[in-house]
C-alpha atoms as a PDB file:
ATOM      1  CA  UNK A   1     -54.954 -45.982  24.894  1.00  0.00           C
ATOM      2  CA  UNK A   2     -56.274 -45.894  21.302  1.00  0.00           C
ATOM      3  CA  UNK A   3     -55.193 -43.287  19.484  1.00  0.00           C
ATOM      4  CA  UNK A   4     -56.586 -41.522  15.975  1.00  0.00           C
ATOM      5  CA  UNK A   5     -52.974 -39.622  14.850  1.00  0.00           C
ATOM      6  CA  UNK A   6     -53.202 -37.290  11.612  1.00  0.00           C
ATOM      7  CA  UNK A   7     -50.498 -36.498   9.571  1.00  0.00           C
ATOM      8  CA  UNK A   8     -48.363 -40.051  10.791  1.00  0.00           C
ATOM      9  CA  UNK A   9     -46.626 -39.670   7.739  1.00  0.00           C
ATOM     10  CA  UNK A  10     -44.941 -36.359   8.156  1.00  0.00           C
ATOM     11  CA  UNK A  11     -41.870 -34.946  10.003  1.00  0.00           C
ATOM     12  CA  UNK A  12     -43.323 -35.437  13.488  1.00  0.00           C
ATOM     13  CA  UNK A  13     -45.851 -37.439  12.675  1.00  0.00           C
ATOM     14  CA  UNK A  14     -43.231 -40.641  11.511  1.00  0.00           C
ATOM     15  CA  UNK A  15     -41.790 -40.135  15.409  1.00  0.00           C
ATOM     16  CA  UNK A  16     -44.259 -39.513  17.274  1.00  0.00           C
ATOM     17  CA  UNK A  17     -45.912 -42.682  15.945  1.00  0.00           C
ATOM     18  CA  UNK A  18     -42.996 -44.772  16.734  1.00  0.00           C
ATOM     19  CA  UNK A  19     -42.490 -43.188  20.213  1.00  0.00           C
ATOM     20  CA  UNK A  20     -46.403 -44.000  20.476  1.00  0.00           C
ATOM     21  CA  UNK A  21     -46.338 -47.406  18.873  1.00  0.00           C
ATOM     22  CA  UNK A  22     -43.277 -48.177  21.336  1.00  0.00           C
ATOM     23  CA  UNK A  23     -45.267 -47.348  24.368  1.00  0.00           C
ATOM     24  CA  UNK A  24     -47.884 -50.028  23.620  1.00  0.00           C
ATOM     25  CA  UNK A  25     -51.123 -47.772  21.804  1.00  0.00           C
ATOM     26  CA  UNK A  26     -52.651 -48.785  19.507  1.00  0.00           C
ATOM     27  CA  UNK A  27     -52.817 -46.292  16.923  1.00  0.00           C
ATOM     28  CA  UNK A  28     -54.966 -45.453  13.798  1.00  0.00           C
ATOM     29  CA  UNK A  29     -53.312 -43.033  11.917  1.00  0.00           C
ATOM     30  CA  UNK A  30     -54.697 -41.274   9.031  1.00  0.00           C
ATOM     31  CA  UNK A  31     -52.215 -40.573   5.501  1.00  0.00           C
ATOM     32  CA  UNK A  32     -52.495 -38.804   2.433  1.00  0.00           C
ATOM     33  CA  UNK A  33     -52.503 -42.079  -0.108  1.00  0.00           C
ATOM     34  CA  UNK A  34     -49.557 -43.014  -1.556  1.00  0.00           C
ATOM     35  CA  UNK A  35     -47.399 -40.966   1.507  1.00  0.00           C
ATOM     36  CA  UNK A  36     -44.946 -42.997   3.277  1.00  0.00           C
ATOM     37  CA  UNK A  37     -43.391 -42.492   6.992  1.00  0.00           C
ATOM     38  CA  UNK A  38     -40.037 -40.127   6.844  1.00  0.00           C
ATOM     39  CA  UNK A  39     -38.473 -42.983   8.951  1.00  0.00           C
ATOM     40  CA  UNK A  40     -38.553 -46.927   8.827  1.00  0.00           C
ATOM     41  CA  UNK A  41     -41.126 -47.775  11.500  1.00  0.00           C
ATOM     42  CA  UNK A  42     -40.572 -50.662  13.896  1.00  0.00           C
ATOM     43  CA  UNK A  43     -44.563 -50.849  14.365  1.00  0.00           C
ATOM     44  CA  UNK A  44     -47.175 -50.482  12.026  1.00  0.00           C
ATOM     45  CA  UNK A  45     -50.084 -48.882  12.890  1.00  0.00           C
ATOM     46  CA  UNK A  46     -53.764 -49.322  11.289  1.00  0.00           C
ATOM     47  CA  UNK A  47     -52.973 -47.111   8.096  1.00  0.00           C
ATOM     48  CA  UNK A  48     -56.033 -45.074   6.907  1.00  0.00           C
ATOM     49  CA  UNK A  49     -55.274 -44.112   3.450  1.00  0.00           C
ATOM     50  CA  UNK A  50     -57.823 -40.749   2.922  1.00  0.00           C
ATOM     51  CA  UNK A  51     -57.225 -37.063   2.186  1.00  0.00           C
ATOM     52  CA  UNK A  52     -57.814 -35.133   5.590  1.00  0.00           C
ATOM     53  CA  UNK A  53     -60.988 -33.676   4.753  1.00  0.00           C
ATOM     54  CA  UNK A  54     -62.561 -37.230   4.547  1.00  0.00           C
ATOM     55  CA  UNK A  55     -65.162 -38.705   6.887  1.00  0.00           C
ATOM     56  CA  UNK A  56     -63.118 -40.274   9.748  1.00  0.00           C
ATOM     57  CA  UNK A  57     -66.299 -41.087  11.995  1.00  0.00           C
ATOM     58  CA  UNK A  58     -66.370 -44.380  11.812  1.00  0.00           C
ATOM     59  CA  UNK A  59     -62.169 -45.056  12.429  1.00  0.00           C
ATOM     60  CA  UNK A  60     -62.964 -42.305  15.174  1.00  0.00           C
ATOM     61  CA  UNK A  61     -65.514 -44.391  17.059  1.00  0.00           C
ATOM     62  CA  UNK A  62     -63.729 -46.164  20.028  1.00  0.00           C
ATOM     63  CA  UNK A  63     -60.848 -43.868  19.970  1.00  0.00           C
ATOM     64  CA  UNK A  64     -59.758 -42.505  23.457  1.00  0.00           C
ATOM     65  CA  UNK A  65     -58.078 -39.252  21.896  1.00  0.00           C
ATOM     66  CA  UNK A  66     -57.150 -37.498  18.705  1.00  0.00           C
ATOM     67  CA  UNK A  67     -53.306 -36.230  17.889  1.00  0.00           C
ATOM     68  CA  UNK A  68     -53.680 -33.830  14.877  1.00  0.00           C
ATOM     69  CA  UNK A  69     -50.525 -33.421  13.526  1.00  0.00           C
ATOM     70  CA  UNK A  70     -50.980 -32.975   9.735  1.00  0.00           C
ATOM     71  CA  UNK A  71     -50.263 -29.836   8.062  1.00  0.00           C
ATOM     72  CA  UNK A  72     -50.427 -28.152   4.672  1.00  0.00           C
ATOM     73  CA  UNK A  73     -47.479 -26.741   3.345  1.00  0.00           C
ATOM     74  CA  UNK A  74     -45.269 -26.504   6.439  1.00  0.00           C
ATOM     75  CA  UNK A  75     -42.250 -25.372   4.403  1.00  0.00           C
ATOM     76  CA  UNK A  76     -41.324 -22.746   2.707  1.00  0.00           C
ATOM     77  CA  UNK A  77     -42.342 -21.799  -0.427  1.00  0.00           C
ATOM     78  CA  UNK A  78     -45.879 -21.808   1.570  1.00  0.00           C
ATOM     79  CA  UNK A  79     -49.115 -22.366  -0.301  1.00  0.00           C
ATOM     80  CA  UNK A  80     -51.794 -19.118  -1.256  1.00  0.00           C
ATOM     81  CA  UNK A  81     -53.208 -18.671   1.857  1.00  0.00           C
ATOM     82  CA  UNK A  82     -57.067 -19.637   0.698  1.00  0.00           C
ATOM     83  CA  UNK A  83     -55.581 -23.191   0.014  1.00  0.00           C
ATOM     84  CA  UNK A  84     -54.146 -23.143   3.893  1.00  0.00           C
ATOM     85  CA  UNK A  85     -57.183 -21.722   5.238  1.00  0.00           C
ATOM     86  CA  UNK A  86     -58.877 -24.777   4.030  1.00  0.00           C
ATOM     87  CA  UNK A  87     -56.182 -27.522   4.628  1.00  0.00           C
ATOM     88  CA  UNK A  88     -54.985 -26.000   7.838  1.00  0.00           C
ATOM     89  CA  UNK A  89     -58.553 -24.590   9.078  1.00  0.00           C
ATOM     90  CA  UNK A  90     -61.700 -26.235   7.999  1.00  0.00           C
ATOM     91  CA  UNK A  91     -60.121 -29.520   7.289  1.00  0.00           C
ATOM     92  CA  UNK A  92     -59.406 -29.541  11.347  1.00  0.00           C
ATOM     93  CA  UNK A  93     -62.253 -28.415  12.421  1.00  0.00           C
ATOM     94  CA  UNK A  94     -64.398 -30.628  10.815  1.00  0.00           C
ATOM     95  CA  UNK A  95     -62.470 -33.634  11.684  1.00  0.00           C
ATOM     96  CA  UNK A  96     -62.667 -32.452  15.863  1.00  0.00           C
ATOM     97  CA  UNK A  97     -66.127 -32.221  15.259  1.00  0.00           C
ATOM     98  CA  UNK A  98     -66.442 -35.762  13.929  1.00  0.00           C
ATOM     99  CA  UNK A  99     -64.319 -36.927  17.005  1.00  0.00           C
ATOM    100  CA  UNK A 100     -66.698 -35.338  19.576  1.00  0.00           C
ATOM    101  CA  UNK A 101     -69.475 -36.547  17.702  1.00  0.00           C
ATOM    102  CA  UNK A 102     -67.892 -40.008  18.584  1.00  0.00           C
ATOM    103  CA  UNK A 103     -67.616 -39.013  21.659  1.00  0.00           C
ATOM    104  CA  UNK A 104     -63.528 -38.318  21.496  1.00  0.00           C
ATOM    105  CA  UNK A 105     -63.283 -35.601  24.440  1.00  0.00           C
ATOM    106  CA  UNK A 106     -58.873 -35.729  24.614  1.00  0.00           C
ATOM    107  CA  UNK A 107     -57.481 -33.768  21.590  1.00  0.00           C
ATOM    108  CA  UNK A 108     -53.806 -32.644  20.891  1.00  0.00           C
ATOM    109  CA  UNK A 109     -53.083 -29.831  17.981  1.00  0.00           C
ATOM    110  CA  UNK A 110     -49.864 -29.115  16.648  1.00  0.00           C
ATOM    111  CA  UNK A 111     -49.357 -25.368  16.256  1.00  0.00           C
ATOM    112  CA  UNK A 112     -46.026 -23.154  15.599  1.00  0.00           C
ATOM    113  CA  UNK A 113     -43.893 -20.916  16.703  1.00  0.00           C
ATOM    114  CA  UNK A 114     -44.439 -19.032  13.816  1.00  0.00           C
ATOM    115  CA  UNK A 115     -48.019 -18.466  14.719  1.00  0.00           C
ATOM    116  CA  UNK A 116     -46.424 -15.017  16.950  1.00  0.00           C
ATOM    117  CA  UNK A 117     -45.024 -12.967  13.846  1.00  0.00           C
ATOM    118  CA  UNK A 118     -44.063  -9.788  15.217  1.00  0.00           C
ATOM    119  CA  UNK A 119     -45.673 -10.127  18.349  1.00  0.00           C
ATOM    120  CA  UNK A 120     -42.862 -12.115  19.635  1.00  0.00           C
ATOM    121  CA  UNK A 121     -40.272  -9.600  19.117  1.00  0.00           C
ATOM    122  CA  UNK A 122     -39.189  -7.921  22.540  1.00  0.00           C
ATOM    123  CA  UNK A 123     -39.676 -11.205  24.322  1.00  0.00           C
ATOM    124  CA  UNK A 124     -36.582 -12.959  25.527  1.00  0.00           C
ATOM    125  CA  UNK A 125     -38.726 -15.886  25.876  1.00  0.00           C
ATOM    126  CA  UNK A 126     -42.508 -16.250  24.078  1.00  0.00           C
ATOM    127  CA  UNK A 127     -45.384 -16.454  26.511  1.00  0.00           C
ATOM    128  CA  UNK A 128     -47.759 -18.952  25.048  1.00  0.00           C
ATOM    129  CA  UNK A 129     -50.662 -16.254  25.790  1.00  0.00           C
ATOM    130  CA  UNK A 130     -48.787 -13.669  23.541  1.00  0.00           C
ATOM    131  CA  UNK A 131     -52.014 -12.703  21.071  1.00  0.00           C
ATOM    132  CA  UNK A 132     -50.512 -13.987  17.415  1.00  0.00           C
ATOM    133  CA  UNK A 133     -49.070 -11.969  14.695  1.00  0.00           C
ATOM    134  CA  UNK A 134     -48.397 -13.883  11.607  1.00  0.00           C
ATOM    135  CA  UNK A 135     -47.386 -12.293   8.370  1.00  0.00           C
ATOM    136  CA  UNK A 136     -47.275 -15.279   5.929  1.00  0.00           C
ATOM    137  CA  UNK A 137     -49.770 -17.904   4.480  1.00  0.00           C
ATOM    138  CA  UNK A 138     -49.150 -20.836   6.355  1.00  0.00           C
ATOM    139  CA  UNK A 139     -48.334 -19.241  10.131  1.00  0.00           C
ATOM    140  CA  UNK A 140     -51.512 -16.957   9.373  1.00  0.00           C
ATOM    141  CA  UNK A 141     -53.733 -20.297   8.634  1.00  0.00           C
ATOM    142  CA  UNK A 142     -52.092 -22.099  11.822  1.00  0.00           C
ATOM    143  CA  UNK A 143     -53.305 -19.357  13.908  1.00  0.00           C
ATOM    144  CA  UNK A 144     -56.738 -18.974  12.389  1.00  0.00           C
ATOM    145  CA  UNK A 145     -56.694 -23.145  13.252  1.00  0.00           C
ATOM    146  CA  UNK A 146     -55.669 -22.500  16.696  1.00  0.00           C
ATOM    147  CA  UNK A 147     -58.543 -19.840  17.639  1.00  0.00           C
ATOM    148  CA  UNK A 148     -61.208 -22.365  15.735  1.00  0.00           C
ATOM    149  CA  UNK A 149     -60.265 -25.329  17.930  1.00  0.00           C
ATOM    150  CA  UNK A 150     -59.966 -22.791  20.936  1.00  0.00           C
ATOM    151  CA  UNK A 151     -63.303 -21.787  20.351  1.00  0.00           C
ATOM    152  CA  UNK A 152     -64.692 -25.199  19.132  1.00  0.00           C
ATOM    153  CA  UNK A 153     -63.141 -26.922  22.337  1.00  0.00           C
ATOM    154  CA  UNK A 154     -64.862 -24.156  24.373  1.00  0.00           C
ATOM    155  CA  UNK A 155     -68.377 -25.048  22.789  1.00  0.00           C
ATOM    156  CA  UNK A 156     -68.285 -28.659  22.945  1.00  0.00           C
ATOM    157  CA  UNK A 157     -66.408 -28.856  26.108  1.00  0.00           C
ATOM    158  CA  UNK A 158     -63.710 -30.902  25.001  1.00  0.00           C
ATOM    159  CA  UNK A 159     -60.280 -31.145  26.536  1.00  0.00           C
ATOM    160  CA  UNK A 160     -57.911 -29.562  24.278  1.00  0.00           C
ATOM    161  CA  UNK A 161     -54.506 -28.742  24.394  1.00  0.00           C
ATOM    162  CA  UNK A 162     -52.588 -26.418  21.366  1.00  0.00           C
ATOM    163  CA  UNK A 163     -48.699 -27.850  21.398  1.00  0.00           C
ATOM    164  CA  UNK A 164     -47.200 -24.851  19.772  1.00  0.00           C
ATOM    165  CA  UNK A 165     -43.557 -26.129  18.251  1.00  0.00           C
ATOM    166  CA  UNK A 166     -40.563 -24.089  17.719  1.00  0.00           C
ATOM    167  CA  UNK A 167     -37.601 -24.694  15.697  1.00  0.00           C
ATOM    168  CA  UNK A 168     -37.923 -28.536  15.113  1.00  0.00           C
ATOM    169  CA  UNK A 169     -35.013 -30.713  13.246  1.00  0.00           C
ATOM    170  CA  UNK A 170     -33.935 -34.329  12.922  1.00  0.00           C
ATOM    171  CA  UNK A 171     -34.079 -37.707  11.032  1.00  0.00           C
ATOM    172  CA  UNK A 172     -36.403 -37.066   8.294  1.00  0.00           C
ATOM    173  CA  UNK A 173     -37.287 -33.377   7.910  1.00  0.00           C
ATOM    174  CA  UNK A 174     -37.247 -31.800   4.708  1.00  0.00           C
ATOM    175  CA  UNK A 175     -34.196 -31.695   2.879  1.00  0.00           C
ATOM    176  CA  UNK A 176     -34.422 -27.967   2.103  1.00  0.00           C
ATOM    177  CA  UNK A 177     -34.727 -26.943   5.542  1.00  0.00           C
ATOM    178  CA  UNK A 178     -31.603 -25.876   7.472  1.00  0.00           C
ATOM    179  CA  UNK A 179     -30.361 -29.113   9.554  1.00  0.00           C
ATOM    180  CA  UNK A 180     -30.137 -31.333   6.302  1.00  0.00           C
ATOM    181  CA  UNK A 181     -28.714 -29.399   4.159  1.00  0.00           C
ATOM    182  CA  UNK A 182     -26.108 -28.283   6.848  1.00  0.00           C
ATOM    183  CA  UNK A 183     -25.769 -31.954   7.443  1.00  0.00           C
ATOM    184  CA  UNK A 184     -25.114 -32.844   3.180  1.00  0.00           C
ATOM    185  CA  UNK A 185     -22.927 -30.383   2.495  1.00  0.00           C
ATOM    186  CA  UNK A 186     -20.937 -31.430   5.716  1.00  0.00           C
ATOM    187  CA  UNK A 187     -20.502 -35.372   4.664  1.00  0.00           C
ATOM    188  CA  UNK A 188     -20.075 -34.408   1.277  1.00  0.00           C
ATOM    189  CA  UNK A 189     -17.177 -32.091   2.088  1.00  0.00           C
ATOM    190  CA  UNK A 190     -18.148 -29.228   0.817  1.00  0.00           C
ATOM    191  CA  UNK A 191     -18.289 -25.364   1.954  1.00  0.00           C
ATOM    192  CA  UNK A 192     -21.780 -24.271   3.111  1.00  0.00           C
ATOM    193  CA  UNK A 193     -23.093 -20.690   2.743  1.00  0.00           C
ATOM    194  CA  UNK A 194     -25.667 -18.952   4.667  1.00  0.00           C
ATOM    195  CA  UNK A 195     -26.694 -16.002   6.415  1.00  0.00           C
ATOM    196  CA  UNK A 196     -24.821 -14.450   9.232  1.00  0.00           C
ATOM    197  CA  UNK A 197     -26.113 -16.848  11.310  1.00  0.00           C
ATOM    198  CA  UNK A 198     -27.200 -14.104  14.037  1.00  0.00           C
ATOM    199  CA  UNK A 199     -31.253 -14.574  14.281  1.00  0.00           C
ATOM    200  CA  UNK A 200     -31.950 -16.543  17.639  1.00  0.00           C
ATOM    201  CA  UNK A 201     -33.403 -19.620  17.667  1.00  0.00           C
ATOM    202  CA  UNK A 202     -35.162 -22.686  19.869  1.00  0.00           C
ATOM    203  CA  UNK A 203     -33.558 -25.270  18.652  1.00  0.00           C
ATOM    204  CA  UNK A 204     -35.900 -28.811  19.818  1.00  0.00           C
ATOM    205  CA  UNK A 205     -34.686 -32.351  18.503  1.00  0.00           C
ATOM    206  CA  UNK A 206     -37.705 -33.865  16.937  1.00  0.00           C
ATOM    207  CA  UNK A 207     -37.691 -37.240  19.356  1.00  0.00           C
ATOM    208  CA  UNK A 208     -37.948 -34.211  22.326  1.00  0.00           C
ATOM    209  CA  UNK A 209     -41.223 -33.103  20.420  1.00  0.00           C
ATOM    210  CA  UNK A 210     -43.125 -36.078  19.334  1.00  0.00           C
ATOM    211  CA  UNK A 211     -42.145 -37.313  23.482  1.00  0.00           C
ATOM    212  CA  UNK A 212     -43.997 -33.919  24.228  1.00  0.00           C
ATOM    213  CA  UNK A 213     -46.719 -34.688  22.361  1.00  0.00           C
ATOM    214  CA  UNK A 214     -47.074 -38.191  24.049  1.00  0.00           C
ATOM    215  CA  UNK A 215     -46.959 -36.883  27.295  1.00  0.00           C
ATOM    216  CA  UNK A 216     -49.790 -34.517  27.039  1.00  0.00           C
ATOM    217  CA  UNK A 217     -51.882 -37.212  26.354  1.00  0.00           C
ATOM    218  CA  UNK A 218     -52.156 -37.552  30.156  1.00  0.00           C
ATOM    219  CA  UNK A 219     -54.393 -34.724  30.467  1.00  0.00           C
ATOM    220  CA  UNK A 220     -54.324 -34.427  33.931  1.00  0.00           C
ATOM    221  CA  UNK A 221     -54.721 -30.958  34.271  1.00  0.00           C
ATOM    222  CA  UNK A 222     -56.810 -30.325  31.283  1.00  0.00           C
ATOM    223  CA  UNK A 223     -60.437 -29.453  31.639  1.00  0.00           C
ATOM    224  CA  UNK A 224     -63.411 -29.827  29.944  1.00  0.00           C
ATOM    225  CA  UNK A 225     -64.184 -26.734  27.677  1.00  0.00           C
ATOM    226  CA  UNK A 226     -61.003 -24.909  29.521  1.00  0.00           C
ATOM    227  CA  UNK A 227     -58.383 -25.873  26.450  1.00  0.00           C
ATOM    228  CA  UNK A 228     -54.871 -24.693  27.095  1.00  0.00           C
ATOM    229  CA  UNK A 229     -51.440 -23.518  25.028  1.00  0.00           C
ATOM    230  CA  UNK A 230     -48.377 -24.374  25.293  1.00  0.00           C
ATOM    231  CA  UNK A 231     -44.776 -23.867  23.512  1.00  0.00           C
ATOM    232  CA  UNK A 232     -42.732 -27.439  22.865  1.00  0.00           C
ATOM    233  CA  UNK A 233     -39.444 -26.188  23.052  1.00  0.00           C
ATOM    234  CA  UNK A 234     -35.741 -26.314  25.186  1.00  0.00           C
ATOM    235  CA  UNK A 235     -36.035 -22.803  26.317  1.00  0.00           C
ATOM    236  CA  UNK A 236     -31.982 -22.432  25.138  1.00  0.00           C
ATOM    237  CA  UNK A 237     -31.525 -19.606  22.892  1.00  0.00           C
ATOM    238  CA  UNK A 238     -28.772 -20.471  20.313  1.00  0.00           C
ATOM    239  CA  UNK A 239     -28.186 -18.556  17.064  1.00  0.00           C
ATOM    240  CA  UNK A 240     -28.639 -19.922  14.003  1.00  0.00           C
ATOM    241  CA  UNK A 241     -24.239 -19.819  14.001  1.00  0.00           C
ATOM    242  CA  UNK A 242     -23.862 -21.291  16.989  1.00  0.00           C
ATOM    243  CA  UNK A 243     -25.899 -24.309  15.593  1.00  0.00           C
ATOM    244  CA  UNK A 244     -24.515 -24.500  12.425  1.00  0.00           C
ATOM    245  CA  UNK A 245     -20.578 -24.870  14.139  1.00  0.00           C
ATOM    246  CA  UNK A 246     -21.779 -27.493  16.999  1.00  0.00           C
ATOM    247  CA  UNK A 247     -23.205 -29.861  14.107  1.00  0.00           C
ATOM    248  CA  UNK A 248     -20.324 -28.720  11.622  1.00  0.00           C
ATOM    249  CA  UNK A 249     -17.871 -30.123  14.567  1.00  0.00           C
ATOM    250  CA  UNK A 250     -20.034 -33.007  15.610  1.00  0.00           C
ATOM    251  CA  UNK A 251     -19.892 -34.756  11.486  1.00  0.00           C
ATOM    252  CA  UNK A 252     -16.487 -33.870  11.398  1.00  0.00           C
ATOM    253  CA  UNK A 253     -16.862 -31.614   8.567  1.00  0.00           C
ATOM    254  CA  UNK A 254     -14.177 -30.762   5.874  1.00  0.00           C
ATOM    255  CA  UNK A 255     -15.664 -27.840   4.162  1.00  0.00           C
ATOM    256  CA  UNK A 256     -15.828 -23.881   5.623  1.00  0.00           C
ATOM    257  CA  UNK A 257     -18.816 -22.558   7.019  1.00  0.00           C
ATOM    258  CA  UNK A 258     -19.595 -19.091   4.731  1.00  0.00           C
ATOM    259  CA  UNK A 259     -21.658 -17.125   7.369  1.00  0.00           C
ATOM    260  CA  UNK A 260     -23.242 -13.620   5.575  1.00  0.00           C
ATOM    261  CA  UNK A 261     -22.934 -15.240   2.107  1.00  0.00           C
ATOM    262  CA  UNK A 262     -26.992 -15.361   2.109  1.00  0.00           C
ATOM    263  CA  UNK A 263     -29.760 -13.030   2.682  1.00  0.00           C
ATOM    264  CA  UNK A 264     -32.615 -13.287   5.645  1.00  0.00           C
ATOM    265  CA  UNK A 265     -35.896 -14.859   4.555  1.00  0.00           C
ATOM    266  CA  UNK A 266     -38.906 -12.306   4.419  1.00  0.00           C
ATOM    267  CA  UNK A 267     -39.955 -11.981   7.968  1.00  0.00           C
ATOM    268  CA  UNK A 268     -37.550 -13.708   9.461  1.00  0.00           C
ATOM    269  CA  UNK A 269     -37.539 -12.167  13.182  1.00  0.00           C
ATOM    270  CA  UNK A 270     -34.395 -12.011  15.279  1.00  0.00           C
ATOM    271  CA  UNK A 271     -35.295 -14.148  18.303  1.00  0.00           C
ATOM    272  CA  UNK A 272     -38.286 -17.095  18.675  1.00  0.00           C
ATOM    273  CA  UNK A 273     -37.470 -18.907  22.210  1.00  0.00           C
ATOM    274  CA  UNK A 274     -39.914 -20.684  24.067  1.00  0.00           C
ATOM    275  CA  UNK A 275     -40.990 -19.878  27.478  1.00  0.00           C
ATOM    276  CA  UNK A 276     -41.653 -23.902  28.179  1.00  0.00           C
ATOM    277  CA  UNK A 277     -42.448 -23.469  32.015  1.00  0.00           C
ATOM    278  CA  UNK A 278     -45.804 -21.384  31.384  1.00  0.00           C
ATOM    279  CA  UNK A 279     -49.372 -22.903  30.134  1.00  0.00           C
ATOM    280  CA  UNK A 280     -51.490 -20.461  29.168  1.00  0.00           C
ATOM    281  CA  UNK A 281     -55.350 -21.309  29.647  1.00  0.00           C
ATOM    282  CA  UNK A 282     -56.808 -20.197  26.632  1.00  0.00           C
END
């Protein structure tokens, strides 16, 4: 299969171009210029070296699906939510629309978790058809991109599926996120402060996601015009504690945990677990 992947450079992007590379497609995978994979690739796909909102038709043409996994300002601090909107929203939807015009019918979205806000609270596990609630810049610009390709996939009749990911860590994430900087301060020996540690979380190994991602490409039970949801996730609710002391025990670490040292970030809820077992058609 010949794949157009966006965002090959990033988090999930770097594995789930290996993972993709390693099954045998062939892969043209658009970057940011100058942005290199998070991890060492053993592949090499054809690099397209363009800002997303470029004109893609012609690497498009001959492509038997589209992975869009690029997005703007992921992390925390997020970006002013008119610079999302366009990164996150028109940015995508213009670059679907070049695929179909190439006749690209297969496409795979990355969403997230955070796309629920509020709405998830009260669910012991998210339903993928719970109606988003998002309260910050970037989940509020995800979930204006999800109802755009919803509604694009709808009028063009394109097979569509929105892979909505929860709490994603591994090789290569960003070192301000939780899982690396748990992991520094463990081989470096020292203690590690944070909050109590009680919010509830999906905790999904990044290899887990981007092998997600590469099996929806099967679209088996994807129709035309009928796009679905769908949380990538375990479905194990651990809290953020719990986490923190498995990986403190598995590098061996030195230092103390300091649970309740730290605050909660704004709108941090209490619990985000996937319900992984339903797909909701959209």
């Amino acid at each position: 299969m010949k794949l157009f992947v966006t965002g090959g450079t990033g988090f999930v992007g770097s594995h789930f171009l290996q993972q993709a590379l390693n099954a045998g497609h062939t892969v043209v995978a658009q970057r940011r210029p100058g942005s290199l994979p998070r991890l060492p690739l053993t592949c090499v796909p054809e690099w397209i070296d363009r800002p997303l909102d470029g004109d893609f038709t012609a690497e498009l043409a001959g492509c038997d699906a589209m992975v869009h996994l690029a997005a703007h300002t992921p992390n925390p601090p997020y970006a002013p939510l008119d610079e999302c909107l366009y990164w996150n929203v028109f940015a995508a939807v213009r670059l679907i629309q070049q695929a179909a015009s190439q006749g690209v019918k297969d496409v795979l979205v990355a969403g997230t978790c955070f796309e629920y806000g509020p709405a998830a609270q009260g669910q012991d596990f998210v339903h993928p058809s719970t109606e988003p609630r998002p309260t910050l810049t970037y989940p509020i610009s995800k979930a204006a991109a999800t109802t755009s390709c919803l509604g694009l996939a709808r009028h063009l009749a394109l097979r569509l599926q929105v892979l909505r990911i929860f709490q994603v860590y591994g090789e290569g994430e960003a070192a301000t996120r939780f899982w690396p900087s748990l992991r520094q301060a463990a081989l470096q020996g020292r203690d590690f402060p944070m909050s109590a540690g009680l919010q509830v979380r999906d905790f999904v190994p990044v290899e887990q996601v981007a092998r997600d991602f590469l099996q929806a490409l099967d679209f088996a039970d994807v129709e035309p015009g009928r796009p679905q949801i769908r949380n990538v996730g375990t479905g194990h609710a651990q809290s953020l504690l719990e986490f923190a002391r498995q990986w403190w025990s598995t590098w061996g670490a030195t230092g103390q945990l300091q649970p309740g040292q730290m605050g909660l970030r704004p709108g941090e809820l209490p619990r985000l677990v996937a319900d992984v077992q339903t797909v909701h058609i959209a």
